[in-house]
C-alpha atoms as a PDB file:
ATOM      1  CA  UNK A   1       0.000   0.000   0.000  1.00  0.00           C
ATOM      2  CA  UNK A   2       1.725   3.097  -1.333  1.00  0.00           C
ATOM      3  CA  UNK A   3       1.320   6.120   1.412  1.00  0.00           C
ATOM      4  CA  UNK A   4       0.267   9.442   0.872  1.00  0.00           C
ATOM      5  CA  UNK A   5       2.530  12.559   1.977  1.00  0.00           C
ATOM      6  CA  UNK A   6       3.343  12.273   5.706  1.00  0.00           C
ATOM      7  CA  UNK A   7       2.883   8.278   5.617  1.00  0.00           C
ATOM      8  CA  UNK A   8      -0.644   8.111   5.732  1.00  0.00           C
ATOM      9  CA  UNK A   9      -2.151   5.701   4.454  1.00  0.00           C
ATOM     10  CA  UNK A  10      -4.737   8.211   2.834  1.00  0.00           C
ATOM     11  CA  UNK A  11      -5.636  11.817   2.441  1.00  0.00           C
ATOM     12  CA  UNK A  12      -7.752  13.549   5.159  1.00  0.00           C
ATOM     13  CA  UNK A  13     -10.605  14.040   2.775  1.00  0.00           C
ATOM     14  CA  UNK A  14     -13.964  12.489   3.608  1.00  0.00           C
ATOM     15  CA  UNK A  15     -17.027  12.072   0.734  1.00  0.00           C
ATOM     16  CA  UNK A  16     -20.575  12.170   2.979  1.00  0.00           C
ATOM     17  CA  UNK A  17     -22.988   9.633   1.256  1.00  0.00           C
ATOM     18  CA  UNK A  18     -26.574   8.149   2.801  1.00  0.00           C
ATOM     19  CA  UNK A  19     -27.130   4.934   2.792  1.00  0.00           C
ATOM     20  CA  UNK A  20     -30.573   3.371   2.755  1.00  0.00           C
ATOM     21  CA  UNK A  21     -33.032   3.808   6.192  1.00  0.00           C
ATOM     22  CA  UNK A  22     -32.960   0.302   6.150  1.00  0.00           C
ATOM     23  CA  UNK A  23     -29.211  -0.422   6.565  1.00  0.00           C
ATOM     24  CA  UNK A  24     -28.570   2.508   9.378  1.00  0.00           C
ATOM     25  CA  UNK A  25     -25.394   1.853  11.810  1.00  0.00           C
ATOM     26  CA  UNK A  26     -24.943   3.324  15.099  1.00  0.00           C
ATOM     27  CA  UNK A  27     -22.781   6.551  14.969  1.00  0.00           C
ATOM     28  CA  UNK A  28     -19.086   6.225  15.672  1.00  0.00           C
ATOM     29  CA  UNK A  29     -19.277   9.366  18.401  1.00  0.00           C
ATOM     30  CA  UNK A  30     -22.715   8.893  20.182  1.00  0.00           C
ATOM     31  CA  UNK A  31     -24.003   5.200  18.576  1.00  0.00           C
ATOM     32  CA  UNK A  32     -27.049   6.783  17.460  1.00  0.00           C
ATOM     33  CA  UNK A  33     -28.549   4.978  14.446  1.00  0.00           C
ATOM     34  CA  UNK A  34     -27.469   6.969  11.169  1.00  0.00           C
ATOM     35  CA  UNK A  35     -27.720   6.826   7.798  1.00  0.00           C
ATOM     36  CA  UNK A  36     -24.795   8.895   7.228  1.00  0.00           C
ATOM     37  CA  UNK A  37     -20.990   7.823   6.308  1.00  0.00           C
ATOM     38  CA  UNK A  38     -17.991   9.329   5.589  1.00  0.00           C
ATOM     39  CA  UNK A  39     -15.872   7.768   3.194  1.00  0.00           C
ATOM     40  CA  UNK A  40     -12.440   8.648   2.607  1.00  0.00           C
ATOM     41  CA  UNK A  41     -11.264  10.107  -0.762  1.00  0.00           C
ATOM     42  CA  UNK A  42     -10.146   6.495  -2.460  1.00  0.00           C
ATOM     43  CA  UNK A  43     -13.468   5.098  -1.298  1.00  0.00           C
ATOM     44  CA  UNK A  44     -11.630   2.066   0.074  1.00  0.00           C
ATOM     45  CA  UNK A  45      -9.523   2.353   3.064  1.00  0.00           C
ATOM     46  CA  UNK A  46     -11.524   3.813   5.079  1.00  0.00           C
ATOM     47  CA  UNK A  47     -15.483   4.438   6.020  1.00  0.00           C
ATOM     48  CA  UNK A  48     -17.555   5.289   9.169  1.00  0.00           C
ATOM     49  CA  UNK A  49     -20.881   5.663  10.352  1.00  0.00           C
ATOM     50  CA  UNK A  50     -21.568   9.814  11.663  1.00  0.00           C
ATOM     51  CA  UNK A  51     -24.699  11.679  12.863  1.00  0.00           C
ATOM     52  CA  UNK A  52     -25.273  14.719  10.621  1.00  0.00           C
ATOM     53  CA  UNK A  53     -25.037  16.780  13.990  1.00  0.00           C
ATOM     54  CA  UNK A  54     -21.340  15.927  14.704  1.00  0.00           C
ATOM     55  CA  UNK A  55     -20.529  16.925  10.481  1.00  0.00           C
ATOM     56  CA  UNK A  56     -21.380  20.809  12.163  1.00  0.00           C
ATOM     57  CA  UNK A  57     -19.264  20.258  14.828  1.00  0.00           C
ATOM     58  CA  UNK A  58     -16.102  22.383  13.497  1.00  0.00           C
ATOM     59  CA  UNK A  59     -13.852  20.334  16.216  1.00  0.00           C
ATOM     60  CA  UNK A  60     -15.058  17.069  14.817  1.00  0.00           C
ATOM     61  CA  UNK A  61     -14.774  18.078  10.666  1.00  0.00           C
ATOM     62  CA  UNK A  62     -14.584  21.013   8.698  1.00  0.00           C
ATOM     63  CA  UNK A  63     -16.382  21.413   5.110  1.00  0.00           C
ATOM     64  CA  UNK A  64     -14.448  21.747   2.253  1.00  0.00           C
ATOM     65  CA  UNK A  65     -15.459  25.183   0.632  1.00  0.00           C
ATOM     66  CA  UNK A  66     -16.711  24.407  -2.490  1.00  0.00           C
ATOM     67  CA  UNK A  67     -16.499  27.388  -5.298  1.00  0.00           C
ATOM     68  CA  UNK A  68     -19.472  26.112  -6.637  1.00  0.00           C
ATOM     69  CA  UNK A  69     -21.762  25.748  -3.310  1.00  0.00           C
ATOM     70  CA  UNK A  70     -20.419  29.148  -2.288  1.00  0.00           C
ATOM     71  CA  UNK A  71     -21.998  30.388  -5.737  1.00  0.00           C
ATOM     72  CA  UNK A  72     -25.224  28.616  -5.304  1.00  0.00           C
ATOM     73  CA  UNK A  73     -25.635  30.165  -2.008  1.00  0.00           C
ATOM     74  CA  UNK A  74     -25.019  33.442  -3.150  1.00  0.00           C
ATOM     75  CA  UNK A  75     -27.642  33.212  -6.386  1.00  0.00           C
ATOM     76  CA  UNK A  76     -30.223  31.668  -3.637  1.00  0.00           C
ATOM     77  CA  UNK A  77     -29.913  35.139  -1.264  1.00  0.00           C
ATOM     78  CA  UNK A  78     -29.851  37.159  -4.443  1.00  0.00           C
ATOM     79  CA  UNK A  79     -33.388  35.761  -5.352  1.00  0.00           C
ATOM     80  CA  UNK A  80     -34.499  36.011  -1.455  1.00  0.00           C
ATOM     81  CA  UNK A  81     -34.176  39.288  -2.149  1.00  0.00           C
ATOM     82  CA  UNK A  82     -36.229  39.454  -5.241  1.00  0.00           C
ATOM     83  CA  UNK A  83     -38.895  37.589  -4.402  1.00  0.00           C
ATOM     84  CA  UNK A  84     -39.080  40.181  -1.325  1.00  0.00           C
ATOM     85  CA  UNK A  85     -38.983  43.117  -3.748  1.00  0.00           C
ATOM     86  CA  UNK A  86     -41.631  41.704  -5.726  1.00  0.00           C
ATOM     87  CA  UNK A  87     -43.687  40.927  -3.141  1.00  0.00           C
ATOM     88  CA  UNK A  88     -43.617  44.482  -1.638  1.00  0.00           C
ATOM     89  CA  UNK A  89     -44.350  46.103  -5.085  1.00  0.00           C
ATOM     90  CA  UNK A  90     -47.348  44.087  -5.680  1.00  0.00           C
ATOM     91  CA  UNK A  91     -48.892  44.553  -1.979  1.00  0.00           C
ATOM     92  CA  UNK A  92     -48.115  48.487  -2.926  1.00  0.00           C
ATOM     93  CA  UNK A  93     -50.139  48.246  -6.437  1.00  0.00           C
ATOM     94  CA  UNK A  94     -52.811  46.760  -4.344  1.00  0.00           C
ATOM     95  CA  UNK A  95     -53.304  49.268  -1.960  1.00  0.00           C
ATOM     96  CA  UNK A  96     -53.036  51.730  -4.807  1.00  0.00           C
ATOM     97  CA  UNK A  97     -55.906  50.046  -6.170  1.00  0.00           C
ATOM     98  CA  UNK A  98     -57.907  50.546  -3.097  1.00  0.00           C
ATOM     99  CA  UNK A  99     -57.413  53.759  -2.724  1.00  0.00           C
ATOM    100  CA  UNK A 100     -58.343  54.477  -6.435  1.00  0.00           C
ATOM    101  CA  UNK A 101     -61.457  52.355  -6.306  1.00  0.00           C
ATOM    102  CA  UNK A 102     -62.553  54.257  -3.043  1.00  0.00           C
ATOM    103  CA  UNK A 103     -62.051  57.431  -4.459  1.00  0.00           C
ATOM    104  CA  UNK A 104     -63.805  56.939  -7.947  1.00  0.00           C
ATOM    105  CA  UNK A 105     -66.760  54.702  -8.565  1.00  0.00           C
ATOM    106  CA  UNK A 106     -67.065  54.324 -12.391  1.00  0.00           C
ATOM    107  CA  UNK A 107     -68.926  51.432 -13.562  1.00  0.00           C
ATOM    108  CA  UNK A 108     -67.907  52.362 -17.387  1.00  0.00           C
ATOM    109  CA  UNK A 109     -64.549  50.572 -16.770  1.00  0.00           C
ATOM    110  CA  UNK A 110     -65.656  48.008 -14.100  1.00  0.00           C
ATOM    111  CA  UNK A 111     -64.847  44.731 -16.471  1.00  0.00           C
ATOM    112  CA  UNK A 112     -61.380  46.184 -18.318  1.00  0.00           C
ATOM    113  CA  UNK A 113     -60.259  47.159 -15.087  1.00  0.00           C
ATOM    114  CA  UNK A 114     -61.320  43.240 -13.471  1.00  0.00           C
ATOM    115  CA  UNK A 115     -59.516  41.604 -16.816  1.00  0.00           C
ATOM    116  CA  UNK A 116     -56.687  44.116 -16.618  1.00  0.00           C
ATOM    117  CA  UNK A 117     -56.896  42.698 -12.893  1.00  0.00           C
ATOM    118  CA  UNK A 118     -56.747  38.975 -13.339  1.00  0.00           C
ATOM    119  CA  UNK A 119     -53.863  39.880 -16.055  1.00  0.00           C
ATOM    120  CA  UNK A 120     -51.541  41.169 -13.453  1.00  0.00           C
ATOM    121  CA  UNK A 121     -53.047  38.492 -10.992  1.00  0.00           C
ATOM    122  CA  UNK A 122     -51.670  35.889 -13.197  1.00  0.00           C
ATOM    123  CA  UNK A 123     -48.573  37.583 -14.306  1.00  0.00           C
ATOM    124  CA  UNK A 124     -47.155  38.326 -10.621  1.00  0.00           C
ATOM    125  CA  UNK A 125     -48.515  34.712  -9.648  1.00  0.00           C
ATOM    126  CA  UNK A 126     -46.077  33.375 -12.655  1.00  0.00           C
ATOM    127  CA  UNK A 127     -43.776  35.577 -11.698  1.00  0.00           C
ATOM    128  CA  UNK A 128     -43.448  34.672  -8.212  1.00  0.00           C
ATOM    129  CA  UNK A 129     -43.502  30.524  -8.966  1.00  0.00           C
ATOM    130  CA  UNK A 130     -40.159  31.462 -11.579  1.00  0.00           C
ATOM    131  CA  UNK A 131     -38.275  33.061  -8.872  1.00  0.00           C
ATOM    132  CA  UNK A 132     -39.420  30.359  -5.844  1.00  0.00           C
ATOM    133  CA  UNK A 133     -38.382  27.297  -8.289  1.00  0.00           C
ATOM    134  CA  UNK A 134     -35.039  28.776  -9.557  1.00  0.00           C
ATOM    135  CA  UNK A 135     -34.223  29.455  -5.325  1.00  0.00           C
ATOM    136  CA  UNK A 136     -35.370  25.789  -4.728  1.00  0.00           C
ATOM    137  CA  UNK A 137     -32.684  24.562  -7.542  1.00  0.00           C
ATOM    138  CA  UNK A 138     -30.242  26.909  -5.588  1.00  0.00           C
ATOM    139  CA  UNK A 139     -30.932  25.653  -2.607  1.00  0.00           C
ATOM    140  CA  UNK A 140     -30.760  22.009  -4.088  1.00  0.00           C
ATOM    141  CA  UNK A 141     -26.997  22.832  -5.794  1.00  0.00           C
ATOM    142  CA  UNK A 142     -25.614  24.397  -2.062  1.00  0.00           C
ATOM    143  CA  UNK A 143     -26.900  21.754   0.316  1.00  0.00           C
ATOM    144  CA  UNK A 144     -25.877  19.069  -2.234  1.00  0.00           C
ATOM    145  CA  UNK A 145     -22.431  20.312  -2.762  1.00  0.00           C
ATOM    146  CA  UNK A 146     -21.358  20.493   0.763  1.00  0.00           C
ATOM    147  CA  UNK A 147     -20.541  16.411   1.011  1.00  0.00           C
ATOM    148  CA  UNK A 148     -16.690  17.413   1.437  1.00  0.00           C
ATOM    149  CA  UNK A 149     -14.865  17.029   4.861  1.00  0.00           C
ATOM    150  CA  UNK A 150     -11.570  17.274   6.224  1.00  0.00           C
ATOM    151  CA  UNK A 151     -11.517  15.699   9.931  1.00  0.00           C
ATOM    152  CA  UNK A 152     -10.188  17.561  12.508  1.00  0.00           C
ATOM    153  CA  UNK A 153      -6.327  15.970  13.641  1.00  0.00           C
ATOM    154  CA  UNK A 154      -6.771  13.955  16.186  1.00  0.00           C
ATOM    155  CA  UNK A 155      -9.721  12.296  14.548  1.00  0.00           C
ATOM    156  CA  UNK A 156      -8.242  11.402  11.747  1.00  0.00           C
ATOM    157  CA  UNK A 157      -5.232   9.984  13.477  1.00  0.00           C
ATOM    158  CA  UNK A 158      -7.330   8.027  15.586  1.00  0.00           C
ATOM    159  CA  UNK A 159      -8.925   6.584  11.740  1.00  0.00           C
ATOM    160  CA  UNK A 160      -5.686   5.992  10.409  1.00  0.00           C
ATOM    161  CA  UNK A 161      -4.550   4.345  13.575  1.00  0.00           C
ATOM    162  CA  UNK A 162      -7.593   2.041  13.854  1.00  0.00           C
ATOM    163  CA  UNK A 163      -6.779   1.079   9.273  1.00  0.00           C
ATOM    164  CA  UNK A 164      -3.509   0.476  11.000  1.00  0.00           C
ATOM    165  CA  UNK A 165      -4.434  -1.910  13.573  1.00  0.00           C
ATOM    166  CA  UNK A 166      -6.775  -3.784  10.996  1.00  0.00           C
ATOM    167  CA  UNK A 167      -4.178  -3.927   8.662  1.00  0.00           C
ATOM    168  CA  UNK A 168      -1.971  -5.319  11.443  1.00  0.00           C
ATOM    169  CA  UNK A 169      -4.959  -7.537  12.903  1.00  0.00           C
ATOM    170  CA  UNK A 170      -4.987  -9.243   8.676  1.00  0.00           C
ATOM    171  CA  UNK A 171      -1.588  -9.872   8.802  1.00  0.00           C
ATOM    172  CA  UNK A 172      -1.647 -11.678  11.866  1.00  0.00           C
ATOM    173  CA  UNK A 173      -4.076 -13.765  10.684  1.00  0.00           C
ATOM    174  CA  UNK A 174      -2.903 -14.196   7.538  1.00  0.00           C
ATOM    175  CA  UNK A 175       0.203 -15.508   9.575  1.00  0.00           C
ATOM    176  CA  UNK A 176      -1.353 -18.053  11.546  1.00  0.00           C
ATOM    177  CA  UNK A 177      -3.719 -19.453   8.419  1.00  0.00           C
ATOM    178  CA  UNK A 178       0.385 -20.136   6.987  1.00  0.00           C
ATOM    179  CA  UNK A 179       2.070 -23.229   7.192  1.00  0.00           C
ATOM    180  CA  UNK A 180       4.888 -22.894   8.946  1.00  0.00           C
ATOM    181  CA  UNK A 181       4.023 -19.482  10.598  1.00  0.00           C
ATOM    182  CA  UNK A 182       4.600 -20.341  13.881  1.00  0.00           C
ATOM    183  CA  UNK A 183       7.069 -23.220  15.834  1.00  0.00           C
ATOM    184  CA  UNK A 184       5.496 -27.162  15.586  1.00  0.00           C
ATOM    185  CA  UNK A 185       4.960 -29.047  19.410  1.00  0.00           C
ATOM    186  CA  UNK A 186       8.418 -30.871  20.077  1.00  0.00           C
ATOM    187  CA  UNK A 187       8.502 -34.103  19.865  1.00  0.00           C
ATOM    188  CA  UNK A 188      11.137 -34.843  23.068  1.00  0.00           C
ATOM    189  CA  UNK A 189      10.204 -35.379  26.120  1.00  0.00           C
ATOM    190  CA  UNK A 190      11.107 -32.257  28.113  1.00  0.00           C
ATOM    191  CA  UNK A 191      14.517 -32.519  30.381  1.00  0.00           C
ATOM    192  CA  UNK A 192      15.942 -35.487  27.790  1.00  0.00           C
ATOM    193  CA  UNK A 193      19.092 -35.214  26.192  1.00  0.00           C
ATOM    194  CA  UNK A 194      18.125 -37.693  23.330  1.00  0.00           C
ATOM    195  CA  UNK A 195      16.956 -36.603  20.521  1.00  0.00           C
ATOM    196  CA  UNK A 196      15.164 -39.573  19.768  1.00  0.00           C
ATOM    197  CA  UNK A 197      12.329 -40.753  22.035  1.00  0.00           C
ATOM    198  CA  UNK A 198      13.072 -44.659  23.618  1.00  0.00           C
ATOM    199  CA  UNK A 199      10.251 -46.530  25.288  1.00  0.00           C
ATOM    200  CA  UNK A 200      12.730 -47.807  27.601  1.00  0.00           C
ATOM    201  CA  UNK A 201      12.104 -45.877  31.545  1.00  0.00           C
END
């Protein structure tokens, strides 16, 4: 096994993936049942089993910052902000309205002015299901792209010490499973200088 800078076995870089409901294991911290693991970079050496509370915890892991969540996040407040903006011009058109209605009571224009209503009704209503679907995909493209961690030092010792004891743990095994591994049983009786055993006493 070739060893990454430092002679670790692998990089401190952690993937977060689910696995199903079903197939939960208890949390490495707290034992809690979880569906979420952390997987090292490779995807092989090693894996464990992490409530989604402890991935906050900056003195457990950090995120990686991803250029691309970062962005995402940003779009999503920028169209917060628009959807309040259009929200406050169309309650201000509204009471405009109002005011004009209670002021002049013309029934000449009574229907253009209910189309011309149901027009803009339609149009903000449009409007407003645009802007709360594109901040949904946002919100989507952040939350999904923060599945990077680095572990915080002593944690990810304490991994690479535990692939290190399984690694030595195979070994041993392997060792024992061998022919030859370890010393046969003699075959002397103990304290006798021959080599060969006599049935003479």
């Amino acid at each position: 096994m070739a060893s990454v800078a430092g002679g670790f076995p692998f990089k401190n870089v952690y993937h977060l993936r689910r696995v199903a409901e079903t197939a939960q294991s208890p949390c490495m911290i707290c034992y809690k049942p979880t569906s979420a693991v952390l997987v090292s970079e490779d995807g092989k050496n090693d894996f464990f089993y992490i409530c989604q509370a402890h991935l906050t915890d900056s003195g457990f892991a950090t995120p990686v910052i991803n250029a691309a969540a970062e962005a995402a996040k940003r779009k999503k407040e920028e169209l917060e902000k628009e959807i309040e903006k259009l929200k406050q011009e169309w309650d201000l058109k509204q009471k405009r309205k109002k005011k004009e209605k209670s002021s002049s009571k013309e029934d000449d224009n009574k229907e253009d002015d209910k189309i011309k209503e149901k027009k803009e009704k339609f149009e903000h209503k449009e409007q407003m299901e645009i802007l709360e679907k594109q901040k949904e995909d946002q919100n989507k493209k952040s939350e999904q792209e923060q599945r990077i961690f680095n572990l915080n030092k002593a944690v990810y010792q304490m991994r690479v010490n535990n692939w290190k004891n399984i690694q030595r743990s195979k070994r041993t095994q392997e060792l024992l499973r061998k022919p030859g591994g370890l010393p046969s049983v003699p075959m002397t009786n103990p304290g006798s200088n021959d080599s060969s055993t006599s049935g003479n006493i």
